[in-house]
N, C-alpha and C. Protein backbone atom coordinates (compact mmCIF):
# COMPACT_ATOMS: atom_id res chain seq x y z
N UNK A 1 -13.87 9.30 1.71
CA UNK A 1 -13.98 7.86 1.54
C UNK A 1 -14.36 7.54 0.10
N UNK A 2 -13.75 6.77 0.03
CA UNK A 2 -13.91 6.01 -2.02
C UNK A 2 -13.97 4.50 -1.82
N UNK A 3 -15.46 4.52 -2.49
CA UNK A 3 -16.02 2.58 -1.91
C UNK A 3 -16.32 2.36 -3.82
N UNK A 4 -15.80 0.90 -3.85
CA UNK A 4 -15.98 0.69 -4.89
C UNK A 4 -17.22 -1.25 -4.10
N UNK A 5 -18.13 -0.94 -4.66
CA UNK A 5 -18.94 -2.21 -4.48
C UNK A 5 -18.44 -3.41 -4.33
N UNK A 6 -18.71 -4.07 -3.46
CA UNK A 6 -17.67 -5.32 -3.57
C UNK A 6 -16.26 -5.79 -3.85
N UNK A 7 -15.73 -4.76 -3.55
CA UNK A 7 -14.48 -4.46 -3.87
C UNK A 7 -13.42 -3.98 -2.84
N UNK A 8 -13.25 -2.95 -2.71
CA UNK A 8 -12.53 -2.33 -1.92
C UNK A 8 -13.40 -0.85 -0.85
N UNK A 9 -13.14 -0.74 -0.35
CA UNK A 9 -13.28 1.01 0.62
C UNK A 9 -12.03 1.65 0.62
N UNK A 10 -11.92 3.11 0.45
CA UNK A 10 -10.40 3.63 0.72
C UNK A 10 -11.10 4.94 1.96
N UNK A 11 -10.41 4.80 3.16
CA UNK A 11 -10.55 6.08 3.93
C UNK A 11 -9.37 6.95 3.80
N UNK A 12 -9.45 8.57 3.26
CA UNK A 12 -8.20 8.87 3.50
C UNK A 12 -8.61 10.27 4.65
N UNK A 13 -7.46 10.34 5.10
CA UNK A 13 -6.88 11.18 6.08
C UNK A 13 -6.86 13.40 5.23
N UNK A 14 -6.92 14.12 5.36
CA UNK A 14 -6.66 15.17 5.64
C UNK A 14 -5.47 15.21 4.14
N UNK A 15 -5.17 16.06 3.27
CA UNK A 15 -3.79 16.08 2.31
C UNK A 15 -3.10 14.94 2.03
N UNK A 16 -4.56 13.63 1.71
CA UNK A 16 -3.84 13.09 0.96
C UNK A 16 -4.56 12.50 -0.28
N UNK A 17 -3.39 12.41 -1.20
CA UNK A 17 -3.88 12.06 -2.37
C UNK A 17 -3.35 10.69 -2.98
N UNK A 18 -4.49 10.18 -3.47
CA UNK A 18 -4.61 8.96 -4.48
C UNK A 18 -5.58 8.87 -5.34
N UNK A 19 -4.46 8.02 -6.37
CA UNK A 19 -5.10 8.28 -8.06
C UNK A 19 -5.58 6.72 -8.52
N UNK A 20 -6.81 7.27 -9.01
CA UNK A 20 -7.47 5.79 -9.81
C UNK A 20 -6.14 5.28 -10.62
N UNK A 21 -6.02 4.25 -10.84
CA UNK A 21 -5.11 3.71 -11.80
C UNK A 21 -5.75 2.88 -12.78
N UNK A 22 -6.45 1.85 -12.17
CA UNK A 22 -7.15 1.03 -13.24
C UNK A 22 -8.11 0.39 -12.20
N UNK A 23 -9.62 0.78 -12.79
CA UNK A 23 -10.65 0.03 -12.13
C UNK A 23 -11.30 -1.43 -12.83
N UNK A 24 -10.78 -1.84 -13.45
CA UNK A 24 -11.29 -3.22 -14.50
C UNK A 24 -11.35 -4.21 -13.20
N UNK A 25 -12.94 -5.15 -13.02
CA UNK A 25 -12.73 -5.97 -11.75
C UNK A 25 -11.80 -6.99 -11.76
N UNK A 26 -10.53 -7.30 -12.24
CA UNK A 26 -9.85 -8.16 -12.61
C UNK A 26 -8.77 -7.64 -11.58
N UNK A 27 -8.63 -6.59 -11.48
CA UNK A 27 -7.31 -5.87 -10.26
C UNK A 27 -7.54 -4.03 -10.54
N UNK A 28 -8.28 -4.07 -8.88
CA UNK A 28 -7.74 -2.36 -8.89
C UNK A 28 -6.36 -1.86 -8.51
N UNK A 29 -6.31 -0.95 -9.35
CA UNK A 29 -5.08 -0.60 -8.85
C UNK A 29 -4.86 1.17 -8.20
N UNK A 30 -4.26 1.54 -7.53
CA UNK A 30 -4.14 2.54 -6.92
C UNK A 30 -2.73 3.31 -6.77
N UNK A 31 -2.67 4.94 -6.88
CA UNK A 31 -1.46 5.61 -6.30
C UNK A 31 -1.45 6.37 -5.57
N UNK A 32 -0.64 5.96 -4.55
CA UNK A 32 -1.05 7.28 -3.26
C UNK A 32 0.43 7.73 -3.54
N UNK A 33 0.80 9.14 -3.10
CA UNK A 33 1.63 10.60 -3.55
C UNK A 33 1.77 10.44 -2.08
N UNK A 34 0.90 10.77 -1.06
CA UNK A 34 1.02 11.53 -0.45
C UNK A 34 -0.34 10.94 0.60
N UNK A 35 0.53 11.49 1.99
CA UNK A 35 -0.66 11.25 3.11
C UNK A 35 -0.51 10.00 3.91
N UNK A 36 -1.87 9.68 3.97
CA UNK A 36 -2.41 8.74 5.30
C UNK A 36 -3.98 7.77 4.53
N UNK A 37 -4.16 6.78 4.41
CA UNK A 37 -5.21 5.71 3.92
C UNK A 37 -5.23 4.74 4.28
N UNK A 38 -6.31 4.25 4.38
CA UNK A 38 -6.72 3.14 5.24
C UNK A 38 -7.44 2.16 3.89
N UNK A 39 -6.79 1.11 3.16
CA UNK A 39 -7.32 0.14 1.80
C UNK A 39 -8.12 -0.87 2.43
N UNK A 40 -9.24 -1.37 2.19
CA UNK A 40 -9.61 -2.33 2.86
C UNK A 40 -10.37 -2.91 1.59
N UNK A 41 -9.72 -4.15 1.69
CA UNK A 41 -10.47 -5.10 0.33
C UNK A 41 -11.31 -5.86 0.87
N UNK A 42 -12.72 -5.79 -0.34
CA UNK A 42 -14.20 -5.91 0.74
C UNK A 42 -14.81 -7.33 -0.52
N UNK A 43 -13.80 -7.51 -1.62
CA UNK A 43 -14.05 -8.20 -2.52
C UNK A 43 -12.89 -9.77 -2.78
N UNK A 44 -12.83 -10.31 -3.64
CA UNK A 44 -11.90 -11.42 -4.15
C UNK A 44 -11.39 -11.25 -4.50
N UNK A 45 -11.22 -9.98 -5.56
CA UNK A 45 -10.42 -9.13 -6.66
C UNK A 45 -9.28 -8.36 -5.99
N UNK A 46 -8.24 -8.88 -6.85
CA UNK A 46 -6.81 -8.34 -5.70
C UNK A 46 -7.04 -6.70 -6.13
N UNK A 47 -6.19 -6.46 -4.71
CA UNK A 47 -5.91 -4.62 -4.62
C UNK A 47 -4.69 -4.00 -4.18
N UNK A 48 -4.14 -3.30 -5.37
CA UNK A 48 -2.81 -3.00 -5.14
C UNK A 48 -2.61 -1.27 -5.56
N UNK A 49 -1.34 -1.05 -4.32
CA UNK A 49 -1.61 0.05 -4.34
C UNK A 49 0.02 0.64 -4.78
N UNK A 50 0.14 1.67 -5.17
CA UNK A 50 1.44 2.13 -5.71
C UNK A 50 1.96 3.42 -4.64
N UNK A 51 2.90 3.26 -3.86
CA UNK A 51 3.32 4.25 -3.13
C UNK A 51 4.67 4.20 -3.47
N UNK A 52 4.98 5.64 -4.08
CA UNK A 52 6.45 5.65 -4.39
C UNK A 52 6.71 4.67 -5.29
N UNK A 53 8.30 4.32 -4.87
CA UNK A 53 8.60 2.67 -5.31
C UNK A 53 7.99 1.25 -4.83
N UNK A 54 7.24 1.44 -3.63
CA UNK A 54 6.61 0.13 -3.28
C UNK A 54 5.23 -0.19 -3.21
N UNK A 55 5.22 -1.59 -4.17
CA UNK A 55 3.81 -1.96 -4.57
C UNK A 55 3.22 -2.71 -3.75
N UNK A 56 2.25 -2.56 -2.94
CA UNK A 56 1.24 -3.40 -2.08
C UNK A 56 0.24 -4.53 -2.82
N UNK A 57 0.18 -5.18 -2.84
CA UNK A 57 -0.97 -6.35 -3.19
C UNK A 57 -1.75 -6.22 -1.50
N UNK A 58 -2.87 -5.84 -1.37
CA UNK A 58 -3.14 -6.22 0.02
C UNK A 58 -4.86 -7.09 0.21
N UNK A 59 -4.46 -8.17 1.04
CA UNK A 59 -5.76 -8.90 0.84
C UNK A 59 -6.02 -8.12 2.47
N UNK A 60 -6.51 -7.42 2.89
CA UNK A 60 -7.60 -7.74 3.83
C UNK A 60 -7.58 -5.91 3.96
N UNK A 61 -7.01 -5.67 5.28
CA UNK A 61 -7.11 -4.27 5.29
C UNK A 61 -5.85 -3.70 6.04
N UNK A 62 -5.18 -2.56 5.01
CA UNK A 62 -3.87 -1.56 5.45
C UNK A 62 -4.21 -0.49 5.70
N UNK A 63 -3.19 -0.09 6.19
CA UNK A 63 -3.06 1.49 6.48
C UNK A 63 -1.64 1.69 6.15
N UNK A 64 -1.30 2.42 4.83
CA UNK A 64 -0.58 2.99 4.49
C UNK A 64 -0.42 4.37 4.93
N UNK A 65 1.02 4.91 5.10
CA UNK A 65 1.37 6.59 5.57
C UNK A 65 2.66 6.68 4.79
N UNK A 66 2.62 8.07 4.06
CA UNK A 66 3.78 8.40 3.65
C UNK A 66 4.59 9.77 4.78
N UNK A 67 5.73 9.63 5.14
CA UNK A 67 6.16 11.02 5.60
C UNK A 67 7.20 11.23 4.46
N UNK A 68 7.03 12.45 3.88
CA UNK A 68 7.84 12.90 2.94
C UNK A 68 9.21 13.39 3.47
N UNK A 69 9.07 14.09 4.78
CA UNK A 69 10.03 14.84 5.40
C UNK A 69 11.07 13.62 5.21
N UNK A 70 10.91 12.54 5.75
CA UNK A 70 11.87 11.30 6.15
C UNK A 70 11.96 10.55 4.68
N UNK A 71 10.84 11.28 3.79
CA UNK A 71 10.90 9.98 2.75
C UNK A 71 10.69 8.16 3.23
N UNK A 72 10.12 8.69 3.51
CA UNK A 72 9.07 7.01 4.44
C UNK A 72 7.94 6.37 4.21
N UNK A 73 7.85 5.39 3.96
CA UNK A 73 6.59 4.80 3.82
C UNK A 73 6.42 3.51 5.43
N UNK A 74 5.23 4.18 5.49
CA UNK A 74 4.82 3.25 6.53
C UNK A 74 3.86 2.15 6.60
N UNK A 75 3.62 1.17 6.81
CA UNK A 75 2.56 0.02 5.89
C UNK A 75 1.53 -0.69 7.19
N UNK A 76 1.14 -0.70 7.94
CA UNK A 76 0.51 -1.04 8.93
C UNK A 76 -0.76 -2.60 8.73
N UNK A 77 -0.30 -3.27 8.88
CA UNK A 77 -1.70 -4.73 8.18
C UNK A 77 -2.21 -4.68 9.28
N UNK A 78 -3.60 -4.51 9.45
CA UNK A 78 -4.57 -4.28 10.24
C UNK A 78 -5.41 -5.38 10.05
N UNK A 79 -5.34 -6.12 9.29
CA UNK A 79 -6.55 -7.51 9.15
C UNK A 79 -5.59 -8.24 7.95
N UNK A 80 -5.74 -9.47 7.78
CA UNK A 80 -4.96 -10.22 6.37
C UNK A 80 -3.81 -10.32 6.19
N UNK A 81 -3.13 -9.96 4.82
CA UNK A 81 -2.41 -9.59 5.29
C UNK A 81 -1.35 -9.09 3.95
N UNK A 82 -0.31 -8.54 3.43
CA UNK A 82 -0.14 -7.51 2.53
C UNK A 82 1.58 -8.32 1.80
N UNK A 83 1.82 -8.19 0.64
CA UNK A 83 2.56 -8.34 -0.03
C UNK A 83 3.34 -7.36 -0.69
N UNK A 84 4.46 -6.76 -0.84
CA UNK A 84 4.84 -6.00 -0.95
C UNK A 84 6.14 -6.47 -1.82
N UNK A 85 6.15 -5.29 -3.05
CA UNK A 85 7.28 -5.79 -4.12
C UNK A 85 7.88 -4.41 -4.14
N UNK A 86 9.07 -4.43 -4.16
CA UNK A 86 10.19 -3.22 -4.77
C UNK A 86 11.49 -3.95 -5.64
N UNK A 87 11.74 -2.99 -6.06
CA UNK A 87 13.70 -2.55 -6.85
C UNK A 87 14.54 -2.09 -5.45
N UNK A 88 15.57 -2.68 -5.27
CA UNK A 88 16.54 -2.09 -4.23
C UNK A 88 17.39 -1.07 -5.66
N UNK A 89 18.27 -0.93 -4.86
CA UNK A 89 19.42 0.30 -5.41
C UNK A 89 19.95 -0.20 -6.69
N UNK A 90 20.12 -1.72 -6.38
CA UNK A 90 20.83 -2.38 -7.62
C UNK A 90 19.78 -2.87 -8.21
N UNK A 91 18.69 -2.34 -8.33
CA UNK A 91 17.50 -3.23 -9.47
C UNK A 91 17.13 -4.35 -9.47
N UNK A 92 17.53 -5.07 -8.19
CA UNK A 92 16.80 -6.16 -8.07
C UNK A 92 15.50 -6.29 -7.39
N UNK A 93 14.69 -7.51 -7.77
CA UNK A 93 13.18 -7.55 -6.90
C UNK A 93 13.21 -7.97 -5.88
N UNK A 94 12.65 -6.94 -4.61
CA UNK A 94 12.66 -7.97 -3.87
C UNK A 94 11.03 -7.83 -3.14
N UNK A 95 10.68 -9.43 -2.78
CA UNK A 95 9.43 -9.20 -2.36
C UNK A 95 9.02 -9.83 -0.89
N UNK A 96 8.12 -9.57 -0.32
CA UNK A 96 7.60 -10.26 1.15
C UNK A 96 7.02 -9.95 1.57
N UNK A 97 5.94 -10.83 2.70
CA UNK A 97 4.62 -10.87 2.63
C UNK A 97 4.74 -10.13 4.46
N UNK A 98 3.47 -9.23 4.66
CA UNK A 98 3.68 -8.75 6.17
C UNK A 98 2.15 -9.31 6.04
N UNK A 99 2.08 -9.57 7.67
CA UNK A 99 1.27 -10.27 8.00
C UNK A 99 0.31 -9.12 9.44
N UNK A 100 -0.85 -9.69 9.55
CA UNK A 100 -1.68 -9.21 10.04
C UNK A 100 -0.61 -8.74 11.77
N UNK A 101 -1.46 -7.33 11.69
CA UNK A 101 -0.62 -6.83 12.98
C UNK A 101 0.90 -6.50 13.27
N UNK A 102 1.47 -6.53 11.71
CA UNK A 102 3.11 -6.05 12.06
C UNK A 102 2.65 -4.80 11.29
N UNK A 103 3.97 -3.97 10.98
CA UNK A 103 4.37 -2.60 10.42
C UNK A 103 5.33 -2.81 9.85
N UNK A 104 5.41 -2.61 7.98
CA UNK A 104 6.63 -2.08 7.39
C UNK A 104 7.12 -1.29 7.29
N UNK A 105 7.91 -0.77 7.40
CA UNK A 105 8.86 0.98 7.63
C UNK A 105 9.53 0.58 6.08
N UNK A 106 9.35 1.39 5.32
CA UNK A 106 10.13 1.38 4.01
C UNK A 106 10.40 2.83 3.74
N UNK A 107 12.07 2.91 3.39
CA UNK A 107 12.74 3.91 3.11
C UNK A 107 13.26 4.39 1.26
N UNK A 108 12.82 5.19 1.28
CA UNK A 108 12.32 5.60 -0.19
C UNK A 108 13.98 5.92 -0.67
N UNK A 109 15.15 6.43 0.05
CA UNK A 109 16.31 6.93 -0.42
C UNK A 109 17.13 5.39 -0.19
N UNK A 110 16.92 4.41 0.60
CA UNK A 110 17.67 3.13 0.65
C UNK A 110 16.94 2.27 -0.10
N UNK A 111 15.94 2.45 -0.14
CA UNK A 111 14.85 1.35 -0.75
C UNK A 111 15.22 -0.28 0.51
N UNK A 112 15.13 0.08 1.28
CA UNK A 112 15.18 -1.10 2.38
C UNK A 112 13.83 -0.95 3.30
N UNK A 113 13.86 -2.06 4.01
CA UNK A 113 12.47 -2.06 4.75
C UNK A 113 13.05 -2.49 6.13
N UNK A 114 11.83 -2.41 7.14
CA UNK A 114 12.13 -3.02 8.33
C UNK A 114 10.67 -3.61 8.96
N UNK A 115 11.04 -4.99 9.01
CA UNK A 115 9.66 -5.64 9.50
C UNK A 115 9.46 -5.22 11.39
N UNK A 116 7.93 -5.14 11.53
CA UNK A 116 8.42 -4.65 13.00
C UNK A 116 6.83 -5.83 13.50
């Protein structure tokens, strides 16, 4: 577990890893590689996390999972609720907000998502 004061908590799971990116209280930022984490923003200060190609802004609390085998990202909003920006194939942005209690399935070789 990695608690930053008023800020955020990160629980992670067993082989997985995430990297400080920038702690300035203005926006933490985060990269998870790999695994299973649970982000929970405990502050005002946005928190965004870098998995792969897709960037989380998340106000309340996620649970991110990567499966590498599938090349998958899995996004779970457990409280609040999470914003999410990527590049599709053709380099465009695309962005949208998941909301408390759905699951994003995002595919790292299509760069497509599926709201569930």
């Amino acid at each position: 577990t990695i608690e930053f004061d008023n800020a955020c908590i990160i629980e992670m799971s067993e082989n997985t890893s995430v990297n400080v990116i920038q702690t300035l209280p203005i926006n933490l930022v985060f990269r998870q590689s790999d695994g299973s984490a649970v982000f929970n923003r405990t502050g005002e200060n946005p928190l965004s996390v870098r998995t792969l190609s897709l960037l989380s802004d998340i106000n309340g609390k996620a649970k991110i999972t990567i499966d590498k085998d599938k090349n998958t990202i899995y996004l779970e909003v457990i409280s609040g609720s999470t914003t999410v920006a990527y590049n599709d194939l053709e380099f465009i942005s695309r962005q949208m907000t998941i909301e408390e209690n759905q699951t994003y399935t995002f595919n790292q070789d299509t760069r497509k998502g599926v709201l569930r």
